[in-house]
Protein backbone atom coordinates (compact mmCIF):
# COMPACT_ATOMS: atom_id res chain seq x y z
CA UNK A 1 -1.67 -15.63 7.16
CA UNK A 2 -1.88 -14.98 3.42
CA UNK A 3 -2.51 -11.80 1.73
CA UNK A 4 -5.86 -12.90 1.26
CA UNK A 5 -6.47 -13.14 4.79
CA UNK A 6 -5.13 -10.03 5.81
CA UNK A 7 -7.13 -8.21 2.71
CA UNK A 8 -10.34 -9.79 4.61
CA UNK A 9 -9.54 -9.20 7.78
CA UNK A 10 -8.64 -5.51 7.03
CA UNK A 11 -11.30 -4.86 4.72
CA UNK A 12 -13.48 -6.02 7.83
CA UNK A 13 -11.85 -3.60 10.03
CA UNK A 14 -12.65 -0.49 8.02
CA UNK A 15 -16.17 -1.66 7.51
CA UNK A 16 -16.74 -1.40 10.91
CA UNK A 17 -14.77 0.91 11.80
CA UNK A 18 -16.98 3.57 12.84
CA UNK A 19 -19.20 1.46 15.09
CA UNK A 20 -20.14 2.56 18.08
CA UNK A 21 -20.28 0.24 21.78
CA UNK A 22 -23.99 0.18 21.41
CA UNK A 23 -23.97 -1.21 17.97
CA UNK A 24 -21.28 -3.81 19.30
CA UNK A 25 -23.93 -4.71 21.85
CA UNK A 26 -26.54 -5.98 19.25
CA UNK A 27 -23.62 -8.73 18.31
CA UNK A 28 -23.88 -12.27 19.49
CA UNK A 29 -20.50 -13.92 20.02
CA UNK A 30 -19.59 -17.48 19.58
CA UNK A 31 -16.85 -18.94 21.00
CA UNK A 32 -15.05 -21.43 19.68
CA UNK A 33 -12.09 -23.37 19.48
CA UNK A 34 -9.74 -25.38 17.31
CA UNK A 35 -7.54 -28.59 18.24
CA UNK A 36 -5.62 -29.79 15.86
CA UNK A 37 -2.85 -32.78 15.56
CA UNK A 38 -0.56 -32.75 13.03
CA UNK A 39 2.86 -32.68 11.77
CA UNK A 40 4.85 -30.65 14.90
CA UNK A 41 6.38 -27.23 12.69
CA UNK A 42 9.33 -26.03 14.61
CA UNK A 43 9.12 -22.82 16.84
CA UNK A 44 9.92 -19.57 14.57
CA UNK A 45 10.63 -16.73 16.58
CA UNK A 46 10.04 -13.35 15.25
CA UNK A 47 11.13 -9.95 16.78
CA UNK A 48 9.42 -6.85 15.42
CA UNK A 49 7.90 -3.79 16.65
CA UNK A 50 3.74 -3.32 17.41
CA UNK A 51 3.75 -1.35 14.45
CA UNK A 52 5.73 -4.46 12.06
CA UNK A 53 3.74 -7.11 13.14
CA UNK A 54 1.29 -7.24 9.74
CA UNK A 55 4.88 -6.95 7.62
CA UNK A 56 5.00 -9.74 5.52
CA UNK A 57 8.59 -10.38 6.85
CA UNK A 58 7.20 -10.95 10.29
CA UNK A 59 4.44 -13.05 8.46
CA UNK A 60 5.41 -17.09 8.19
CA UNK A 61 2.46 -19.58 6.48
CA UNK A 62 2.98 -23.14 6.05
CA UNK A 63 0.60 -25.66 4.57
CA UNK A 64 -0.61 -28.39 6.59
CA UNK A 65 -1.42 -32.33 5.25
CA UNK A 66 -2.37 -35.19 7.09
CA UNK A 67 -4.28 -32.95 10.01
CA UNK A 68 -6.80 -34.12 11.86
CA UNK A 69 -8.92 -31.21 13.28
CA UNK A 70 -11.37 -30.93 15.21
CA UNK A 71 -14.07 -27.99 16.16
CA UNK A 72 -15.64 -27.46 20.00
């Protein structure tokens, strides 16, 4: 995730914050899902807390080429 990301996804948060279960009812959800096939990044494992798990050092990105992706 890059700070980007977690500025949006944050800034998201706190705008909706304050909802209430009926205004969550109004929402329609999609689901979807993502399948991918690409290069095959080696397992990272991570140990942090609940509270460290946004902490940049428990954070890894990678850039992807070559994918082939695919939405259902």
């Amino acid at each position: 995730m890059t700070e980007d990301d977690a500025a949006e996804r944050l800034h998201w948060a706190l705008r909706y914050a304050d909802w209430t279960e009926e205004d969550w009812k109004r929402v329609i959800w999609s689901y979807e899902c993502s399948v991918e096939k690409s290069k095959d990044l080696p397992t990272v494992w991570v140990f942090c807390t609940a509270y460290e798990k946004w902490d940049k050092e428990c954070i890894q990105s990678y850039e992807k080429e070559g994918e082939v992706k695919r939405m259902v």
